[in-house]
Protein backbone atom coordinates (compact mmCIF):
# COMPACT_ATOMS: atom_id res chain seq x y z
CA UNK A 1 -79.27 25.95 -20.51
CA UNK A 2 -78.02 22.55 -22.15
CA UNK A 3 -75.18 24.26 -23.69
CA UNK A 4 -73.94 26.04 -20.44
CA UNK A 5 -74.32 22.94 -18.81
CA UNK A 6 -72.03 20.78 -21.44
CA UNK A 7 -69.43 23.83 -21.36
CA UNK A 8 -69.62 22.92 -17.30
CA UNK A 9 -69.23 19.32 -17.69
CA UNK A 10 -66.41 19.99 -20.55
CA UNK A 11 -64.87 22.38 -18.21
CA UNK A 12 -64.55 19.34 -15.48
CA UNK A 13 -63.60 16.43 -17.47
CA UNK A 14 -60.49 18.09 -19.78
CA UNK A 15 -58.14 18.94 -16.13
CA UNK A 16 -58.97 15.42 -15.56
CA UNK A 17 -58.20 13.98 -18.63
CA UNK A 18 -54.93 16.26 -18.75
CA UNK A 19 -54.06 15.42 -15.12
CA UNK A 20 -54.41 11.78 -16.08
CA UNK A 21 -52.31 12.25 -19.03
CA UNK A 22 -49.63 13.78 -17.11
CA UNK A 23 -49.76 11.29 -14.43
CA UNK A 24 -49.23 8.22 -17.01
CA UNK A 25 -45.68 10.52 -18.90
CA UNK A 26 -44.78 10.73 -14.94
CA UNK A 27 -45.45 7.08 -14.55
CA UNK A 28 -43.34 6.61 -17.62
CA UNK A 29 -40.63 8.85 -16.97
CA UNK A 30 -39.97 7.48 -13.77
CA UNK A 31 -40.30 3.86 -14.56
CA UNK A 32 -37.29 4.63 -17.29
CA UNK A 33 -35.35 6.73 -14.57
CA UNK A 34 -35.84 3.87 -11.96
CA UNK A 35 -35.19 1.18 -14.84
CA UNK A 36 -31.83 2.76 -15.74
CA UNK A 37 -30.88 2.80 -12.13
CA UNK A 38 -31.52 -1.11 -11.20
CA UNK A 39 -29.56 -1.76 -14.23
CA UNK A 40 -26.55 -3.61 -13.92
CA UNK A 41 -23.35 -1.45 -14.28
CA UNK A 42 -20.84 -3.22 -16.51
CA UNK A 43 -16.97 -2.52 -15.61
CA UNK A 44 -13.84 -3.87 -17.00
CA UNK A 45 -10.96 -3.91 -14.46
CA UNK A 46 -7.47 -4.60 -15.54
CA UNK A 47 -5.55 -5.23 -12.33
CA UNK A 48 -1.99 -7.35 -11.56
CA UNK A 49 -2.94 -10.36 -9.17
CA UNK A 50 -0.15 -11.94 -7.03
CA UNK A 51 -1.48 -15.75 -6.53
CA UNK A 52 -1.26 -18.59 -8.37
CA UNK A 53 -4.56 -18.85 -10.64
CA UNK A 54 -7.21 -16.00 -10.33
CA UNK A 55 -11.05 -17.61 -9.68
CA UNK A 56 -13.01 -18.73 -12.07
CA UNK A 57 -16.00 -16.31 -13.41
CA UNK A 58 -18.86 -16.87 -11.55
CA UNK A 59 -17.27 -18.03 -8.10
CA UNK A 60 -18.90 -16.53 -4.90
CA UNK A 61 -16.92 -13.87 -4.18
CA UNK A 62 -17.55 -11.92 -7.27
CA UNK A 63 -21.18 -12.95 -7.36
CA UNK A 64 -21.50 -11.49 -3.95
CA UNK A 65 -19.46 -8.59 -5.13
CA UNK A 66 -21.64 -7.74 -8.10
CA UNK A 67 -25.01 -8.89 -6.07
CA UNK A 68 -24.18 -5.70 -3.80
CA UNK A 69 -22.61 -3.65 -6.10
CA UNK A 70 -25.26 -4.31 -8.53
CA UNK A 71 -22.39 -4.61 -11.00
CA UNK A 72 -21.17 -7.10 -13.63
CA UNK A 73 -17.52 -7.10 -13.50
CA UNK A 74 -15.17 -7.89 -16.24
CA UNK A 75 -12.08 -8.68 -14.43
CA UNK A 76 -8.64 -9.21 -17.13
CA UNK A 77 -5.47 -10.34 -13.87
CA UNK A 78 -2.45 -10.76 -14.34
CA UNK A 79 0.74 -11.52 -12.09
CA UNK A 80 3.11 -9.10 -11.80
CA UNK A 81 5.76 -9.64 -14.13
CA UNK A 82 3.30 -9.92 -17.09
CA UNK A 83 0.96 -7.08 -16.48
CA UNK A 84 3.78 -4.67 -15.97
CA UNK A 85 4.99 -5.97 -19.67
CA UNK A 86 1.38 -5.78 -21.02
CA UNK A 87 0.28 -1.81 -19.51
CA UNK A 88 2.54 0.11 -21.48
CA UNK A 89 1.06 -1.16 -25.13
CA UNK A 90 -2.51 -1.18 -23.39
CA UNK A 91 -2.39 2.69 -22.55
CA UNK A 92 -0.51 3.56 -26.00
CA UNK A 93 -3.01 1.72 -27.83
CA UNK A 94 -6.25 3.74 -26.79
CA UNK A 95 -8.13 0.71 -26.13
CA UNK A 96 -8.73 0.23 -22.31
CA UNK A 97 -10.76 -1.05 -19.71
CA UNK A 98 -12.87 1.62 -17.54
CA UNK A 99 -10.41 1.02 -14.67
CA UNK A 100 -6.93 -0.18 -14.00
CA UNK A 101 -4.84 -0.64 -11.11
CA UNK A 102 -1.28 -0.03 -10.99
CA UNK A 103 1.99 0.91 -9.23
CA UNK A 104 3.88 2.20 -12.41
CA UNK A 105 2.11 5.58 -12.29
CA UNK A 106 5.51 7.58 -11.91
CA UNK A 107 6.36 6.14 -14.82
CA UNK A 108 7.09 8.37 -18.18
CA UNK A 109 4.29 7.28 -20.46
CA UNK A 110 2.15 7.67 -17.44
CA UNK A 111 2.89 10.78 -16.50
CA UNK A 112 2.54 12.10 -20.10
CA UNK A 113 -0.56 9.79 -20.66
CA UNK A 114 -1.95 12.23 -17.46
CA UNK A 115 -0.60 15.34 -18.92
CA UNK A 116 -2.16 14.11 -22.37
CA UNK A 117 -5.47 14.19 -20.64
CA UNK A 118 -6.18 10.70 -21.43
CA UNK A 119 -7.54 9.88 -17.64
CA UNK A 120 -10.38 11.78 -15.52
CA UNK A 121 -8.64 13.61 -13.06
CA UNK A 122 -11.36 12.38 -10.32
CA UNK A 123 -10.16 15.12 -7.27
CA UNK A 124 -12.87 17.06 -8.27
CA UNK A 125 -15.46 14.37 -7.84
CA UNK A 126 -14.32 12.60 -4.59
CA UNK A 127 -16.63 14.86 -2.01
CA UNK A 128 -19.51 13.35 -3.13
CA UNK A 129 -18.37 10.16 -1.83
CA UNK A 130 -17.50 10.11 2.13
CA UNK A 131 -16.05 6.64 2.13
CA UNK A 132 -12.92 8.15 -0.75
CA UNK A 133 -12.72 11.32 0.58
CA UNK A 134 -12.01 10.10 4.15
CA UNK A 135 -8.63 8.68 3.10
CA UNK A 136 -5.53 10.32 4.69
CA UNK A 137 -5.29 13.86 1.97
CA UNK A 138 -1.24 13.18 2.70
CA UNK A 139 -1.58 9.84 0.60
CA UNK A 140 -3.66 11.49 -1.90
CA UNK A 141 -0.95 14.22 -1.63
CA UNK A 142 1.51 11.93 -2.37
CA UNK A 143 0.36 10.10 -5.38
CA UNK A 144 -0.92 12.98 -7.24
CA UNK A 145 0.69 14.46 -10.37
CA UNK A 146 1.29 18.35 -11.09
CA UNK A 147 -1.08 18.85 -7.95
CA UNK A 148 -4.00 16.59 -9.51
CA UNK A 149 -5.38 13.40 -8.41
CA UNK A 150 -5.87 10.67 -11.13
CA UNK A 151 -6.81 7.95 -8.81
CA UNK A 152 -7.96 6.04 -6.20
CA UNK A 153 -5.00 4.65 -3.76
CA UNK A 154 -5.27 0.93 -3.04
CA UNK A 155 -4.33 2.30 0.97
CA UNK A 156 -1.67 0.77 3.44
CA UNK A 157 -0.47 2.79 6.48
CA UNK A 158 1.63 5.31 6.07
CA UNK A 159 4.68 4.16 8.31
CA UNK A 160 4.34 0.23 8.58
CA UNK A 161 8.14 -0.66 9.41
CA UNK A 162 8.50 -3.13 12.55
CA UNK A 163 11.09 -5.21 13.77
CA UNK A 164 9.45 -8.97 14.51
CA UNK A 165 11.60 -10.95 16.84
CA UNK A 166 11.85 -14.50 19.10
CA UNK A 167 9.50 -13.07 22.35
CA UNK A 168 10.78 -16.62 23.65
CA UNK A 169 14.41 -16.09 22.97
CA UNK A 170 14.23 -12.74 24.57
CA UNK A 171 12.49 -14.48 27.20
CA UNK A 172 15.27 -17.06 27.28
CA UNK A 173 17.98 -14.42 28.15
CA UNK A 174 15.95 -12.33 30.85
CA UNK A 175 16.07 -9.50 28.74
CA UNK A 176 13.49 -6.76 28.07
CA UNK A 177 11.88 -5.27 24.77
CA UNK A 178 14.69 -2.89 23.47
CA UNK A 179 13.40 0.71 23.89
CA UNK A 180 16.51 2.44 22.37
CA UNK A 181 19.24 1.70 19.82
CA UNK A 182 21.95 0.72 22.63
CA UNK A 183 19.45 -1.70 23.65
CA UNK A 184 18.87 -2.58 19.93
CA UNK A 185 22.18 -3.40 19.55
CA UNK A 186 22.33 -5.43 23.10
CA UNK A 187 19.79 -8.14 21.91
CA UNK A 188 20.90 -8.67 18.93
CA UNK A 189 24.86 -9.36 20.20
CA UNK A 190 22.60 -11.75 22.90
CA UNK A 191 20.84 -13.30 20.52
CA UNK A 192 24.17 -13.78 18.39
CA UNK A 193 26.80 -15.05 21.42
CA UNK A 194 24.40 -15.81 23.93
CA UNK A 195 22.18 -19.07 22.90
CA UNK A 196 18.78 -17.79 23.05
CA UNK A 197 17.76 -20.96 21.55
CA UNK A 198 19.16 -22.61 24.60
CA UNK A 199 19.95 -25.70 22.49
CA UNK A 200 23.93 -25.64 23.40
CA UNK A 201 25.15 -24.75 19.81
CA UNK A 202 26.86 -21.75 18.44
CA UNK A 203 24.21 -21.84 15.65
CA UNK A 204 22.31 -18.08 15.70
CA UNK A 205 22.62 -14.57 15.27
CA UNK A 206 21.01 -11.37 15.57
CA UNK A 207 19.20 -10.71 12.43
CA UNK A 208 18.69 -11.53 8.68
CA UNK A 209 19.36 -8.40 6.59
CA UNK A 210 18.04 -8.91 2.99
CA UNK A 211 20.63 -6.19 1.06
CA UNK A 212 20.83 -2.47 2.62
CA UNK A 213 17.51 -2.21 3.32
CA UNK A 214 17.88 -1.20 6.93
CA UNK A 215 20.02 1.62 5.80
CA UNK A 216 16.68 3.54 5.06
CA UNK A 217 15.26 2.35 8.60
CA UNK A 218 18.70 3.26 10.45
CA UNK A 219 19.26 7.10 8.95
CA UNK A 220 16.42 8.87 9.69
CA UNK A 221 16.59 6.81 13.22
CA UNK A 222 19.67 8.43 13.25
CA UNK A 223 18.96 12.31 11.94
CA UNK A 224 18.95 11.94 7.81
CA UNK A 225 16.02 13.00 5.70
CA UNK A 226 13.78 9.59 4.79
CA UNK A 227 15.43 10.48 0.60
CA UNK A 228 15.01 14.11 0.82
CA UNK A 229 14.80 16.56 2.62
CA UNK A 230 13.72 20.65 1.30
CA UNK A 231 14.73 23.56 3.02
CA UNK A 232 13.76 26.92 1.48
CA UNK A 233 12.70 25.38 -1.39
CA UNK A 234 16.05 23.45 -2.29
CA UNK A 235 16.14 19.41 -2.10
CA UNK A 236 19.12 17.89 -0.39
CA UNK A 237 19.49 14.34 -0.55
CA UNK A 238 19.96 12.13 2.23
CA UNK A 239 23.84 10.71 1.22
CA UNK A 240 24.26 14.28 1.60
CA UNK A 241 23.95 14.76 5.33
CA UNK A 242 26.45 13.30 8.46
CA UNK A 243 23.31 11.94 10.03
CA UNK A 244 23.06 9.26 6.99
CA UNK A 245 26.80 8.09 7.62
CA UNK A 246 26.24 7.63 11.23
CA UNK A 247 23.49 5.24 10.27
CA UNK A 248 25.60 3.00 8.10
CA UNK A 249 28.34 3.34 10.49
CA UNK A 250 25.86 1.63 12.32
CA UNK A 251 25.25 -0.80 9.75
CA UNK A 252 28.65 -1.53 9.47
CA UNK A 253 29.38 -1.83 13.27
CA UNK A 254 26.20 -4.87 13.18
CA UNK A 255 28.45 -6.38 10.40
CA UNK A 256 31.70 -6.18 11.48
CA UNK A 257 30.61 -8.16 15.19
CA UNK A 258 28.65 -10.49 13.53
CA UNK A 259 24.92 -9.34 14.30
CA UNK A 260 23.57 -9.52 10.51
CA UNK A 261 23.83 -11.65 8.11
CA UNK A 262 26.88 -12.30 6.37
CA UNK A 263 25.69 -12.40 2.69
CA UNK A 264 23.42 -10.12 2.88
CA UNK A 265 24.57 -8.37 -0.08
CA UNK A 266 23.35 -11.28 -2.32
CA UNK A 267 20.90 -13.11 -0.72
CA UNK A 268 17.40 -13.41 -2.22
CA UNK A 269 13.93 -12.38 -0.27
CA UNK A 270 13.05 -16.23 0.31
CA UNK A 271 16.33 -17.04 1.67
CA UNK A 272 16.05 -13.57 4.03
CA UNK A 273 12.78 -15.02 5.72
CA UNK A 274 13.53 -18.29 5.98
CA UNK A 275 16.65 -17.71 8.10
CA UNK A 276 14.06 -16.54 10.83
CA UNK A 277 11.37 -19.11 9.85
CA UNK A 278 13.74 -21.61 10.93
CA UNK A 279 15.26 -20.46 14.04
CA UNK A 280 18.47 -19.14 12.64
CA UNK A 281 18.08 -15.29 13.17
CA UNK A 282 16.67 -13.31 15.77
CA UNK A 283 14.94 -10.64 14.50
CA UNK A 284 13.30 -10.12 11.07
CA UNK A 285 12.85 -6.61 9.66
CA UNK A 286 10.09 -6.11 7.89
CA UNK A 287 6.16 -4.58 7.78
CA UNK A 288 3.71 -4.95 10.65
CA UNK A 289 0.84 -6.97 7.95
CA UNK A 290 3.40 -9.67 8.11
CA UNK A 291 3.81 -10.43 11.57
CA UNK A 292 0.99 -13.06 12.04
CA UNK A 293 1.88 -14.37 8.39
CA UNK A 294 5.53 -14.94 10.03
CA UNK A 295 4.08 -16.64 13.09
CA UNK A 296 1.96 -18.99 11.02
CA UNK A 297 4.81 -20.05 9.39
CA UNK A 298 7.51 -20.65 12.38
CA UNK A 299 4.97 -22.26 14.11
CA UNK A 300 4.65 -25.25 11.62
CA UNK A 301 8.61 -25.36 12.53
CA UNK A 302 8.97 -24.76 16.08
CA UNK A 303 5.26 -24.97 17.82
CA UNK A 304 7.16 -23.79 20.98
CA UNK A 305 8.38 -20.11 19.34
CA UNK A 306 6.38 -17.14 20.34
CA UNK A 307 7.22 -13.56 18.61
CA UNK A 308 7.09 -10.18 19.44
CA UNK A 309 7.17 -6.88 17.68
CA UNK A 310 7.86 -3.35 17.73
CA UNK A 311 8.74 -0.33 15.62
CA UNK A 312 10.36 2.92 17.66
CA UNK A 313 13.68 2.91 19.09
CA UNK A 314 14.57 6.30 20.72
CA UNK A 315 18.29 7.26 18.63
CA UNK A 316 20.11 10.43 18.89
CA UNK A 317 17.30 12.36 17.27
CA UNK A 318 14.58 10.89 19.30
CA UNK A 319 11.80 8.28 18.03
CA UNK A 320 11.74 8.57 14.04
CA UNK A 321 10.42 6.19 11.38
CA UNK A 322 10.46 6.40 7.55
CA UNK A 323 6.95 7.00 5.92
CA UNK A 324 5.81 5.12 2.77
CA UNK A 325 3.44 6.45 0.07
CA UNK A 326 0.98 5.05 2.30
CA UNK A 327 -0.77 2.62 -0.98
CA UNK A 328 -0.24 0.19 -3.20
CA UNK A 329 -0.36 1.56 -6.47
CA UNK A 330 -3.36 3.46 -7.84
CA UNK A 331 -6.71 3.00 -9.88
CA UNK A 332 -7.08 5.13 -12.89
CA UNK A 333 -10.01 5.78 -15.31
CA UNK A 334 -9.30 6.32 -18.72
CA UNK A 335 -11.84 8.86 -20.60
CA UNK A 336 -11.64 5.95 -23.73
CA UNK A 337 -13.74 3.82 -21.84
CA UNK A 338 -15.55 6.03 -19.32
CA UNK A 339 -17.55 8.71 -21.64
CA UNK A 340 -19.19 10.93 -19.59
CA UNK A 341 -18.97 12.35 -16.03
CA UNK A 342 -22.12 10.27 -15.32
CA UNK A 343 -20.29 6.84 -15.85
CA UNK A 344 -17.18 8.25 -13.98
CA UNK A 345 -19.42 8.90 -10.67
CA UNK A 346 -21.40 5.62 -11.43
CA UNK A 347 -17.98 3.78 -11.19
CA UNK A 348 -16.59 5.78 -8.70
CA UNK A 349 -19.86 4.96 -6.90
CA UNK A 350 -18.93 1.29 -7.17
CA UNK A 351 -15.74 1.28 -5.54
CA UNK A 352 -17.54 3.77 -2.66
CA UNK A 353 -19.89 0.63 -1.91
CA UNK A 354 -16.87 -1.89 -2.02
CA UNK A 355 -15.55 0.08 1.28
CA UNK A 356 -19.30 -0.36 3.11
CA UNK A 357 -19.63 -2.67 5.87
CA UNK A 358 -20.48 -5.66 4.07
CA UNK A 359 -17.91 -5.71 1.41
CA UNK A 360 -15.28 -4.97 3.89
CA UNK A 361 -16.77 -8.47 6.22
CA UNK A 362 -16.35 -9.94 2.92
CA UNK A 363 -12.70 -8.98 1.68
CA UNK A 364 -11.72 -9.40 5.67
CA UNK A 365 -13.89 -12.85 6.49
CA UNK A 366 -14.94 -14.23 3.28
CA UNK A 367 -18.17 -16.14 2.49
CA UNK A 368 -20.31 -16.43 5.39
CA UNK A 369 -20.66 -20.28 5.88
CA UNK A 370 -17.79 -21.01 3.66
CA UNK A 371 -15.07 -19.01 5.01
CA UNK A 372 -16.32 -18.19 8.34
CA UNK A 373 -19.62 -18.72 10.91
CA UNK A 374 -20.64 -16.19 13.19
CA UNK A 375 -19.98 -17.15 16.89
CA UNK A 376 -21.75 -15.05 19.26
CA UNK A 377 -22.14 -12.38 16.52
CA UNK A 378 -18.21 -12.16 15.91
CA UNK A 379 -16.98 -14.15 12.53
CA UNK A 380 -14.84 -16.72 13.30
CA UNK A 381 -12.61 -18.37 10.04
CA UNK A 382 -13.50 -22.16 9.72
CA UNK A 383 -10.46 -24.64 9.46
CA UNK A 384 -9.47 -25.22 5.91
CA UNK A 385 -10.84 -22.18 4.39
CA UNK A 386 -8.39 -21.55 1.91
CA UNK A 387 -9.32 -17.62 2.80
CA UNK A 388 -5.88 -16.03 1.19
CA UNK A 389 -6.36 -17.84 -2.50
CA UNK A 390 -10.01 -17.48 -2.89
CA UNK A 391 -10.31 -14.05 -1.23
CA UNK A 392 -7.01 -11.97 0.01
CA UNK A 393 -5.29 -12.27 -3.27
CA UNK A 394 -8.35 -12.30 -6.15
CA UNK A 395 -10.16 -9.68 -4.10
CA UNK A 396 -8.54 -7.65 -0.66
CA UNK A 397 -5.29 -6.88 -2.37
CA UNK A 398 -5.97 -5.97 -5.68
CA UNK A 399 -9.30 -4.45 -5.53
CA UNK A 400 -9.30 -2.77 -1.40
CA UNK A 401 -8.97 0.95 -0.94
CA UNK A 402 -9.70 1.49 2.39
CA UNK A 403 -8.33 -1.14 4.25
CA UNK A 404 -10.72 -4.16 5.37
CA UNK A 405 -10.54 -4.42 8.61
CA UNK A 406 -11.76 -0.56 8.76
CA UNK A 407 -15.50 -1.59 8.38
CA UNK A 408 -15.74 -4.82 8.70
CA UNK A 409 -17.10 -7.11 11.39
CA UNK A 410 -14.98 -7.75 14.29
CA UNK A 411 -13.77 -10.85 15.32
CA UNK A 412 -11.85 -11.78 18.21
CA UNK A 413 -7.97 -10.83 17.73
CA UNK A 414 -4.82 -12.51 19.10
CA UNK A 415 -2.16 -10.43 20.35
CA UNK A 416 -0.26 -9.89 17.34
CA UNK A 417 -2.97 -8.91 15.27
CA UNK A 418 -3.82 -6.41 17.51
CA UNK A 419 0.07 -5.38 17.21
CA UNK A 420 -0.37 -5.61 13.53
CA UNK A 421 -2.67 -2.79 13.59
CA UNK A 422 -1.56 -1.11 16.55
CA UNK A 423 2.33 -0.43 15.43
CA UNK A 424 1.44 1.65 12.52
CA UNK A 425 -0.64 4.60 14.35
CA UNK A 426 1.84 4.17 16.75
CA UNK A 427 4.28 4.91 14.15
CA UNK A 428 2.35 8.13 12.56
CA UNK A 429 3.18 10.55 15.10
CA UNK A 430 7.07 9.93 14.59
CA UNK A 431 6.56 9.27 10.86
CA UNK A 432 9.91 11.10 8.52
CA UNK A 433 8.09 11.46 5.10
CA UNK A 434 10.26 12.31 1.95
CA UNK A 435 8.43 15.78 0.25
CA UNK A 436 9.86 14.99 -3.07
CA UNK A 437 7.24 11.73 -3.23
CA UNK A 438 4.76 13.60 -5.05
CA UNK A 439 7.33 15.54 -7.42
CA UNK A 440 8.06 14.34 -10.78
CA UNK A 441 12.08 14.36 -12.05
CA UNK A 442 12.86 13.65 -15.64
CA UNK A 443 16.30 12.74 -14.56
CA UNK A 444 14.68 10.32 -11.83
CA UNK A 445 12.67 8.88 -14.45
CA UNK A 446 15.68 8.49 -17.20
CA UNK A 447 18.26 7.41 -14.49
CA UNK A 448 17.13 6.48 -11.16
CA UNK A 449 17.65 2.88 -11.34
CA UNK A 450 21.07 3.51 -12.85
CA UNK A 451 22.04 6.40 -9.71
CA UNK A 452 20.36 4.29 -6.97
CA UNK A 453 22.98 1.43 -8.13
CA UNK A 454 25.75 4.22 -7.33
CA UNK A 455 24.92 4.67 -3.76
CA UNK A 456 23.43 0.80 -3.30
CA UNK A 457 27.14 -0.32 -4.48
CA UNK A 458 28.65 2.23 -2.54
CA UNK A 459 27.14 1.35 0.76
CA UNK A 460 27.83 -2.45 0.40
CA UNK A 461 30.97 -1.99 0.06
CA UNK A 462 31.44 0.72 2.72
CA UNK A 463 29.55 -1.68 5.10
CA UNK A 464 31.80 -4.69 4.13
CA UNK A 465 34.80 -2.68 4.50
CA UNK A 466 35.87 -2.77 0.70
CA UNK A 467 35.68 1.10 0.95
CA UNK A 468 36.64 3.61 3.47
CA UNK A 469 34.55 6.74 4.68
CA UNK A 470 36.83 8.86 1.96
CA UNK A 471 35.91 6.43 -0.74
CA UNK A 472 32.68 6.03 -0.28
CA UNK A 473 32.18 10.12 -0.16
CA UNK A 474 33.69 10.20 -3.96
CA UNK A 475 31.55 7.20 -5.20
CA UNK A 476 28.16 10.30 -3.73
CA UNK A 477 30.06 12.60 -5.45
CA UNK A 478 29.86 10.56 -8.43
CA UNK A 479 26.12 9.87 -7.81
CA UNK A 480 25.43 13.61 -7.44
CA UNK A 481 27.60 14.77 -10.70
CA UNK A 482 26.21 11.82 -12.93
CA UNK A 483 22.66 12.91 -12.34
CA UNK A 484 21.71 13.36 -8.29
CA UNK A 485 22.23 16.91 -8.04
CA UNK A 486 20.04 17.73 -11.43
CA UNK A 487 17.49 15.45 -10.05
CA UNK A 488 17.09 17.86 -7.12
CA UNK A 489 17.02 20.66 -8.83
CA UNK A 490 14.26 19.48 -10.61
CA UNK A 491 12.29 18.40 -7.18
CA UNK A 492 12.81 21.85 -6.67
CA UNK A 493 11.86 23.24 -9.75
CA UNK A 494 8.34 21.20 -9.08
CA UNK A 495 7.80 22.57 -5.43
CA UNK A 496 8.24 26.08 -6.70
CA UNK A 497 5.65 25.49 -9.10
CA UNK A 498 3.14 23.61 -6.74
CA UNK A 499 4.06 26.08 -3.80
CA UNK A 500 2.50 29.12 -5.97
């Protein structure tokens, strides 16, 4: 009976023991699998920064960056100039941070570096995340290579061109918004002849023309492919078509009666905005971000100015706008530094939680109580923040995807920043995009700089009447037999091989 009854009690007490057992591995496993989640990811970002010094480690914004990322970020900036010298040698050499932004990405060593398979293609990975896969497929479209996507776009809009002009000028002459390019033309000869400045001086004109940069505003406005154009699978260039000469007829018509500036051949960015920052032209092509950076700035001139903007004119084809690439540049992960596809998703997790709600109040508005206080639950900025050169340049710029304002709070927005984000979807619908963006050219790569010259030359001097419509068709001829017609055959070439 004893023995039966120990059997029993032996019979109770080993599940027990086992269950217990089990319980403490479970205990154990999980406090490993929770322990290697709270850790801190470490990433290295190489990335080009634009201001003057980048932060010091350890300032707010990235401690509030890695707080919520739960991150500890290794951030190497550089301006332009010298990370664009430095990224070459840095992806030769093997030895690379986990992520780096750039814009050279069509760029030979690049696109061989992606062929080499030296950088996760992430397309694959990108439905797990909702916040990257919402972006616009068209920009991922256009920045892939051989059909695969290698990185992350730092997004813009798509179509952003807008023409920003002297509302109190305008207002001056009793004229309307121009809705068309007759009209177009009409305010700027006003704004030229007609002293919109009221100030009794012959001392204005139209508008400041940096180069021929309107020339790839004016021809699809006027019927030309935005670069190219493909029809049955062959590429025909723009300088190809009539529509493209009407435009810089155009041009060339706002030159010859004095509309544009006259030195606009040589004149240098700064000195192209500043002859609207100080009241000397009328109208200043450029993108809709800059509008309230352009008001800012006129007003510490003229505190009387008010400006205006808009981006369609209706031309002979109807409303059309040239499309962008719709980024800034990429991010890229090379497989040197990232391992395994469980780091790639951890750091592709990281930039998902930079485009959250939080992240995006902070890249828009700062540092609460810093940058900005809430006021009746809408952020306003405090005077003096010095917002750009401790936020929008470290951070926004370099680092955004999505753009900020997407998620962010909302604060209360002036009329032109409402325009500012208004004029872009306005834009989409009409939007002339160039298929040969996502095609790779070996002669495009080898020459382009050297062929763009051709027609760039060509058009100045068409426009300044050093060469008539005859002469400047040889000088395309020349473009197209010293390299433009193999670089379409080549888009070609691409397209037939995507198209399959």
């Amino acid at each position: 009976m004893l023995k039966k009854l120990f059997v029993f009690m032996i019979g109770l007490v080993l599940p027990l023991v086992f269950l217990a057992s089990c319980s403490g591995k479970e205990e154990v496993a999980s406090e490993k699998t929770s322990s290697k989640q709270d850790r801190e990811l470490e990433i290295s970002i190489m990335m080009h920064f634009d201001g003057i010094e980048f932060p010091q480690k350890g300032n707010d914004v990235e401690k509030a960056i890695e707080e919520y990322t739960n991150t500890k970020l290794d951030i190497q900036a550089a301006p332009g100039a010298t990370f664009s010298e430095k990224l070459p040698a840095v992806i030769a050499s093997g030895d690379m941070p986990m992520v780096i932004g750039m814009n050279q990405y069509r760029e030979p060593y690049m696109i061989n570096a992606f062929r080499g398979d030296l950088f996760w293609e992430i397309g694959p990975y990108l439905d797990q995340f909702p916040n990257l896969s919402s972006i616009n497929p068209v920009i991922f479209d256009n920045i892939s290579t051989d059909g695969k996507t290698y990185g992350l776009p730092r997004m813009r809009p798509l179509a952003r061109d807008v023409y920003t002009y002297r509302k109190d000028w305008l207002d001056n002459l009793g004229m309307k918004e121009p809705e068309t390019v007759e009209e177009f033309y009409e305010m700027l000869h006003a704004f030229t002849y007609n002293d919109p400045d009221q100030n009794g001086k012959d001392d204005t004109y139209g508008m400041t023309v940096e180069k021929e940069g309107l020339i790839n505003r004016f021809a699809p406005l006027f019927g030309a492919p935005n670069g190219w154009d493909e029809k049955d699978g062959e590429f025909i260039h723009t300088t190809s078509t009539p529509e493209y000469l009407d435009g810089l007829k155009f041009f060339k018509k706002l030159y010859d009666d004095g509309l544009i500036t006259e030195d606009f051949a040589v004149i240098e960015r700064s000195q192209w905005e500043e002859a609207f920052s100080l009241g000397k032209a009328g109208v200043w092509p450029d993108t809709s971000n800059s509008i309230v950076r352009m008001y800012n700035r006129i007003r510490e001139h003229d505190p009387n100015a008010e400006l205006g903007a808009f981006s369609l004119l209706e031309g002979p084809h109807g409303k059309r706008v040239p499309a962008g690439g719709g980024h800034n540049g990429i991010f890229v992960f090379p497989k040197s530094s990232i391992k395994t596809e469980e780091e790639l998703l951890q750091v592709l997790g990281f930039f998902e939680k930079l485009q959250e709600e939080p992240m995006h109040t902070l890249f828009k508005w700062g540092i609460e109580g810093k940058h900005y206080d809430l006021v009746d639950g809408k952020p306003v900025l405090n005077e003096g923040a010095d917002l750009h050169n401790e936020v929008i340049l470290p951070y926004t710029l370099p680092l955004g995807i999505v753009p900020a304002e997407t998620n962010a709070l909302e604060g209360e927005l002036s009329p032109l920043e409402k325009l500012e984000l208004e004029l872009p979807i306005e834009n989409e619908s009409f939007a002339i995009h160039n298929p040969a963006t996502r095609l790779i050219s070996d002669t495009q790569a080898e020459k382009g700089p050297q062929l763009n010259t051709i027609i760039s030359d060509a058009n100045i001097k068409f426009i300044m009447g050093q060469l008539d419509e005859k002469g400047w068709k040889k000088e395309i001829e020349k473009w197209r037999s010293s390299g433009g017609d193999k670089m379409g055959e080549e888009y070609a070439a691409e397209y037939a091989k995507l198209e399959k």
